[in-house]
C-alpha atoms as a PDB file:
ATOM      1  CA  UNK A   1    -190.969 -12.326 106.472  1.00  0.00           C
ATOM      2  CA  UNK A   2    -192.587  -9.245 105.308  1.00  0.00           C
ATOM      3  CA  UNK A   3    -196.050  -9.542 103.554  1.00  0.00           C
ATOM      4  CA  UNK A   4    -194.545  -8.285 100.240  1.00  0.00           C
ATOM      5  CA  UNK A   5    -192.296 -11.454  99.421  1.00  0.00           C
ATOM      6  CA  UNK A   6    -192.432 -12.507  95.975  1.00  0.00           C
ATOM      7  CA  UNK A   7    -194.136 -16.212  95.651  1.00  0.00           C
ATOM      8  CA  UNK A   8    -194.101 -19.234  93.472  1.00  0.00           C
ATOM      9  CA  UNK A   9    -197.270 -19.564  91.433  1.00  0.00           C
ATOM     10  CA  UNK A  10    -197.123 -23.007  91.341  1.00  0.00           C
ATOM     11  CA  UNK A  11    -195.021 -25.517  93.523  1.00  0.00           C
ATOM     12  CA  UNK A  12    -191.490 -26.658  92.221  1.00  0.00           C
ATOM     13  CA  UNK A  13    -191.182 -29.519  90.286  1.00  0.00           C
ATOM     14  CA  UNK A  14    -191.477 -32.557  92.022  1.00  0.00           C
ATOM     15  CA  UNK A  15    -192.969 -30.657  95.510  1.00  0.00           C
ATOM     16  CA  UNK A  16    -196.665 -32.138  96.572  1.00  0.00           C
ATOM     17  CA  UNK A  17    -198.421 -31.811  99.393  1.00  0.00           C
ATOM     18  CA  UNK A  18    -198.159 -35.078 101.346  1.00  0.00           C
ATOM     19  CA  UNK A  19    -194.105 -34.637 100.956  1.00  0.00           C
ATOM     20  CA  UNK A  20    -194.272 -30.834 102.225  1.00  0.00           C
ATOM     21  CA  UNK A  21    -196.539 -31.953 105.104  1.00  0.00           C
ATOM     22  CA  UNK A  22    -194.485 -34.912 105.567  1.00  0.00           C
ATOM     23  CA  UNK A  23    -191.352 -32.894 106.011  1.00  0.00           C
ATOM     24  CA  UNK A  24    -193.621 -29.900 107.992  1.00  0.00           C
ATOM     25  CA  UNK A  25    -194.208 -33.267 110.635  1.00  0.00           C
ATOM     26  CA  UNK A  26    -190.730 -34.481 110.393  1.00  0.00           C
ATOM     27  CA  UNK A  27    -189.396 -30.852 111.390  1.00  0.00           C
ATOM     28  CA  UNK A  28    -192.121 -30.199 114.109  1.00  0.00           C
ATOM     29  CA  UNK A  29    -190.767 -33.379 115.739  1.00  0.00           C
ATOM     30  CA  UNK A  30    -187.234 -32.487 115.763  1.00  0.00           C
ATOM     31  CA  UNK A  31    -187.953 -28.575 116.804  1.00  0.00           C
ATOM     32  CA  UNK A  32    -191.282 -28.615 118.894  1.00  0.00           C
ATOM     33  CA  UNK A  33    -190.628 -24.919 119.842  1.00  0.00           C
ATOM     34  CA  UNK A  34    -190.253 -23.727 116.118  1.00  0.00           C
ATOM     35  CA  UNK A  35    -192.415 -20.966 114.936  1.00  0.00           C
ATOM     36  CA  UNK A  36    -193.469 -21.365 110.961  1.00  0.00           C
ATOM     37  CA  UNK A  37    -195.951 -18.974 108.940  1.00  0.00           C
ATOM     38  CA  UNK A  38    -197.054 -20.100 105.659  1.00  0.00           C
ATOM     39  CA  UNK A  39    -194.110 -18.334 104.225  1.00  0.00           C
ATOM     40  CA  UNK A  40    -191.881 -20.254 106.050  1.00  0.00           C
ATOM     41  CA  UNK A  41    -193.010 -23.234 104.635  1.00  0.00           C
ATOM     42  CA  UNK A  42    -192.987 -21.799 101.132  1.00  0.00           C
ATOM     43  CA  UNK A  43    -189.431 -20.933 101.178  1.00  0.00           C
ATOM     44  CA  UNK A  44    -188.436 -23.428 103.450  1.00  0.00           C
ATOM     45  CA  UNK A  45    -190.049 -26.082 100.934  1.00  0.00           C
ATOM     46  CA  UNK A  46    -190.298 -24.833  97.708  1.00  0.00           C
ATOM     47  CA  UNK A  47    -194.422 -24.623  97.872  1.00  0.00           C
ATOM     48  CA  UNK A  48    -196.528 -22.077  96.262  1.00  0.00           C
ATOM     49  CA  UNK A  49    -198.776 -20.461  98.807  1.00  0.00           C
ATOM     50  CA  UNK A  50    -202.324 -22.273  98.365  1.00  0.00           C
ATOM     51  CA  UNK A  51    -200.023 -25.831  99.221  1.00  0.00           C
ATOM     52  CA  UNK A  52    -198.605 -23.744 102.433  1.00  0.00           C
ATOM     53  CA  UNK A  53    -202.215 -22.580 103.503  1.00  0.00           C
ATOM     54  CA  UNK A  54    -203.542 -26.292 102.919  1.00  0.00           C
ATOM     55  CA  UNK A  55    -199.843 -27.658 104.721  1.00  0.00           C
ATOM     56  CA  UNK A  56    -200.884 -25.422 107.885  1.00  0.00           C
ATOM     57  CA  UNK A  57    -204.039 -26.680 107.816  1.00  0.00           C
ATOM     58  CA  UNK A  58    -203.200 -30.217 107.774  1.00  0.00           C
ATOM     59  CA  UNK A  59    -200.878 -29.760 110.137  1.00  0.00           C
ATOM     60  CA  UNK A  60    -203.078 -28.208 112.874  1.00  0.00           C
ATOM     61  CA  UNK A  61    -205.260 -31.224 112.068  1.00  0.00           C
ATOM     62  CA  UNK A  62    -202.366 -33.223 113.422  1.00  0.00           C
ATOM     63  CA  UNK A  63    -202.002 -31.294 116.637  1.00  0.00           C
ATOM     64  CA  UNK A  64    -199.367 -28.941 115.521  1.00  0.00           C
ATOM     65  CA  UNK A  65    -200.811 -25.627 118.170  1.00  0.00           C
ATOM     66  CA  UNK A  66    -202.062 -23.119 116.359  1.00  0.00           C
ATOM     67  CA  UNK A  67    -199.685 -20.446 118.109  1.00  0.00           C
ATOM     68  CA  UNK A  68    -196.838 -22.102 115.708  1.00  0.00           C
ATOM     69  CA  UNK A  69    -198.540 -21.867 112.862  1.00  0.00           C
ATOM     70  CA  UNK A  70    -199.460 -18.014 112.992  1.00  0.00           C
ATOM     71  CA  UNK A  71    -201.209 -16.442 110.177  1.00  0.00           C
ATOM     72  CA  UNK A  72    -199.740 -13.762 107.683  1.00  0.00           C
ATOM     73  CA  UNK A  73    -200.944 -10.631 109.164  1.00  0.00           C
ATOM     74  CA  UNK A  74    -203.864  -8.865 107.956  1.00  0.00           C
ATOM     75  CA  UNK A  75    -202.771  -5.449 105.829  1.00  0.00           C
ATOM     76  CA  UNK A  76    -204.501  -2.751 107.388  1.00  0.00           C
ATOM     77  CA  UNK A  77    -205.610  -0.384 104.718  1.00  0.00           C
ATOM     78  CA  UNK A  78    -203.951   3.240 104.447  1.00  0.00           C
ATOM     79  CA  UNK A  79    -206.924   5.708 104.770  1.00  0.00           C
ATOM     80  CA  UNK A  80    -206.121   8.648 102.582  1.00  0.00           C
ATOM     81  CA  UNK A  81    -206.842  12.174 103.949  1.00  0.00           C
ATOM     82  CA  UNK A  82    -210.276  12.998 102.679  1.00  0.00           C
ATOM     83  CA  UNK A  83    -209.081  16.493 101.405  1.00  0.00           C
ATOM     84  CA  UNK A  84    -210.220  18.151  98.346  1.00  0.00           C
ATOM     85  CA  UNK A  85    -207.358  18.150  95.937  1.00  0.00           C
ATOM     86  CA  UNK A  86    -206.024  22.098  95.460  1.00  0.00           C
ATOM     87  CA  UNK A  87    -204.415  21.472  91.968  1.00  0.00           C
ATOM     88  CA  UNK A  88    -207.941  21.016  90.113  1.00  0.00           C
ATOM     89  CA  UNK A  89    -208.737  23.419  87.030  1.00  0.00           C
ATOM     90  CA  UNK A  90    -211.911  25.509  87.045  1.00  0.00           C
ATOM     91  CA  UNK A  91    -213.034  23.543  84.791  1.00  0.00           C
ATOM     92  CA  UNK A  92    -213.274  20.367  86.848  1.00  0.00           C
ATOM     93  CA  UNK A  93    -214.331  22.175  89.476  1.00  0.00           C
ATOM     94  CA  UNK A  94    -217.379  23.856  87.630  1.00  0.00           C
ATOM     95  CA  UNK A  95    -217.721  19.832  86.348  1.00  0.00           C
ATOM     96  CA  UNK A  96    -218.332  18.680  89.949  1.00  0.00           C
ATOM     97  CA  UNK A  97    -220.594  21.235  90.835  1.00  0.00           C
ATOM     98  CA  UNK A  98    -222.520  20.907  87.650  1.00  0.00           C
ATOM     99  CA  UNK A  99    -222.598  17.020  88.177  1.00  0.00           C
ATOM    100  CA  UNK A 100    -223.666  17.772  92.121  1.00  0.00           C
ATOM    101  CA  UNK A 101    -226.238  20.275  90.613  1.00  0.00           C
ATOM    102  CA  UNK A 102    -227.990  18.399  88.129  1.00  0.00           C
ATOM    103  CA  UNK A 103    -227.973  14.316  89.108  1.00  0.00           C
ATOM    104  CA  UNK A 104    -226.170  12.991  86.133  1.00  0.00           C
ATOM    105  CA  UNK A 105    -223.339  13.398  83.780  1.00  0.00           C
ATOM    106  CA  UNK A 106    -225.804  13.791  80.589  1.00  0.00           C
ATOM    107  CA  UNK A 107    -228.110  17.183  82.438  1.00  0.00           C
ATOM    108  CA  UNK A 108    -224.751  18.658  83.541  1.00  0.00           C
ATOM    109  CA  UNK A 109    -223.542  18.966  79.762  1.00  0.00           C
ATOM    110  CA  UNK A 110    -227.158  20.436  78.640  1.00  0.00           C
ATOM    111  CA  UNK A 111    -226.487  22.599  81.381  1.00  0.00           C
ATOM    112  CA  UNK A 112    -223.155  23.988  80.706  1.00  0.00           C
ATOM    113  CA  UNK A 113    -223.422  23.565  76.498  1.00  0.00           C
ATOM    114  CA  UNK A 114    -220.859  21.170  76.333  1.00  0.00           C
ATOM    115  CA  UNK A 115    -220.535  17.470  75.146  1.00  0.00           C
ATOM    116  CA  UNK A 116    -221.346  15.016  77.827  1.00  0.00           C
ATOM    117  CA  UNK A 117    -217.787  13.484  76.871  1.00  0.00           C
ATOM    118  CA  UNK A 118    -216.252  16.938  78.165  1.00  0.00           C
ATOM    119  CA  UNK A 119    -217.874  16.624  81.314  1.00  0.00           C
ATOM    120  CA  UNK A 120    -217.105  12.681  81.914  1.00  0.00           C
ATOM    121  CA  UNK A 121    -213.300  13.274  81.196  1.00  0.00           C
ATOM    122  CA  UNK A 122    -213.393  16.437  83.437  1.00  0.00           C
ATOM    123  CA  UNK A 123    -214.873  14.356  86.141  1.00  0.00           C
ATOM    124  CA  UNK A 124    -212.603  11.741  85.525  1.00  0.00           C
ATOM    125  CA  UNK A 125    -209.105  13.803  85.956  1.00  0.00           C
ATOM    126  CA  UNK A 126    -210.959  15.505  89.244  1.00  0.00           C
ATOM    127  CA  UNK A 127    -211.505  11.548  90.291  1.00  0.00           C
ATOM    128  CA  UNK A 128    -207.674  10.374  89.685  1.00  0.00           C
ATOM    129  CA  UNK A 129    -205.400  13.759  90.856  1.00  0.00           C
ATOM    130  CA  UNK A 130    -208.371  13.108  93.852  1.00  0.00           C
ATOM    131  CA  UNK A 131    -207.481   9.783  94.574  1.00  0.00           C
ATOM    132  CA  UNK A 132    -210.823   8.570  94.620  1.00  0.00           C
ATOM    133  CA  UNK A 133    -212.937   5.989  92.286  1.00  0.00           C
ATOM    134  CA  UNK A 134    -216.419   7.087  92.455  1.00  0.00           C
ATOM    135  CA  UNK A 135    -217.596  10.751  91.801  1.00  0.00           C
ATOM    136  CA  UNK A 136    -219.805  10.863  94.691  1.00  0.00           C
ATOM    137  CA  UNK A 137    -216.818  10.615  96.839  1.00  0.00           C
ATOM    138  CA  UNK A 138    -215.515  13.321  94.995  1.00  0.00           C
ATOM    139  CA  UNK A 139    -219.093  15.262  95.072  1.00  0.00           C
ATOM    140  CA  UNK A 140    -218.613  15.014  98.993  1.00  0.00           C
ATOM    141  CA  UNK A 141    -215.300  15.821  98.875  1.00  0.00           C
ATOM    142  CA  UNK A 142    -215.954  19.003  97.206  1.00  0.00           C
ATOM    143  CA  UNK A 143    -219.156  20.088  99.475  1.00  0.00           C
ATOM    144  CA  UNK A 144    -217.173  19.290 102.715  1.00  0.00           C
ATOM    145  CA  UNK A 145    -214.495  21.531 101.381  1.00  0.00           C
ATOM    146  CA  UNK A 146    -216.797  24.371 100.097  1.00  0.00           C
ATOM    147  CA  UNK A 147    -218.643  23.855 103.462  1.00  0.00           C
ATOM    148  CA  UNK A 148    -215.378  24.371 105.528  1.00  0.00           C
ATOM    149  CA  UNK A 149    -214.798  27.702 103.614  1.00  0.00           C
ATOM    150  CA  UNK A 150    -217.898  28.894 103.991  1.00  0.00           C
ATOM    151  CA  UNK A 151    -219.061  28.977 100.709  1.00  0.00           C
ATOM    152  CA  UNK A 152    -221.537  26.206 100.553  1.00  0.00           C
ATOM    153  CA  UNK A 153    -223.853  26.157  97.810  1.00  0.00           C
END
């Protein structure tokens, strides 16, 4: 089962714990080499996850081994490359080194004589073609790039 598979929200009518862990026992007895993840049991029986993860439980609690009962596997988290985007205008680019230079979005705008709402929505389009959520990340983005050139300010 991959960790993408579409699950209930709730259980189906008529499913409740006891009877899912009742059947969970009745099938560990008749195949005591069977394997079942938590999204076994919620396809096999109709559950919504939470009553799988509290099944599994309960079921280890009646000396089910844990090495049939495996987890869902943990999604490792896709680092993105932490490389300055090319395709920014000028104009974001003079935003983040304005915003580097001065501390804050407000002194940057006094700076450059524009509205501070230029500067936030500059930032903000740097942050997203980026892919990042805080403009610090982008700040050190930008210095790590402007270091590798050369051109450090």
């Amino acid at each position: 089962m991959s960790s993408t598979t579409v699950h209930r929200l709730t259980d189906a009518p008529g499913v409740k714990p006891d009877t899912v862990l009742a059947k969970a026992l009745a099938f560990f007895d008749r195949n005591p080499d069977e394997i079942l993840t938590r999204e076994d049991i919620c396809l096999k029986w109709d559950c919504c996850p939470r009553t799988a993860k509290s099944v599994a439980r309960a079921l280890i609690r009646e000396g089910v081994p844990r090495a049939q009962l495996p987890r869902p596997a943990k999604r490792s988290r896709v680092k993105k490359p932490n490389t300055f985007p090319e395709s920014l205008t000028p104009a974001e680019v003079r935003a983040i080194y304005a915003f580097h230079r001065y501390g804050s979005v407000d002194a940057a705008a006094a700076a450059m004589e524009v509205t501070s709402n230029t500067i936030a929505s500059q930032l903000r389009d740097a942050r997203r073609k980026a892919g990042v959520h805080k403009t610090s990340v982008l700040v050190d983005m930008f210095l790590a790039s402007e270091a590798a050139e050369g051109d450090a300010p």
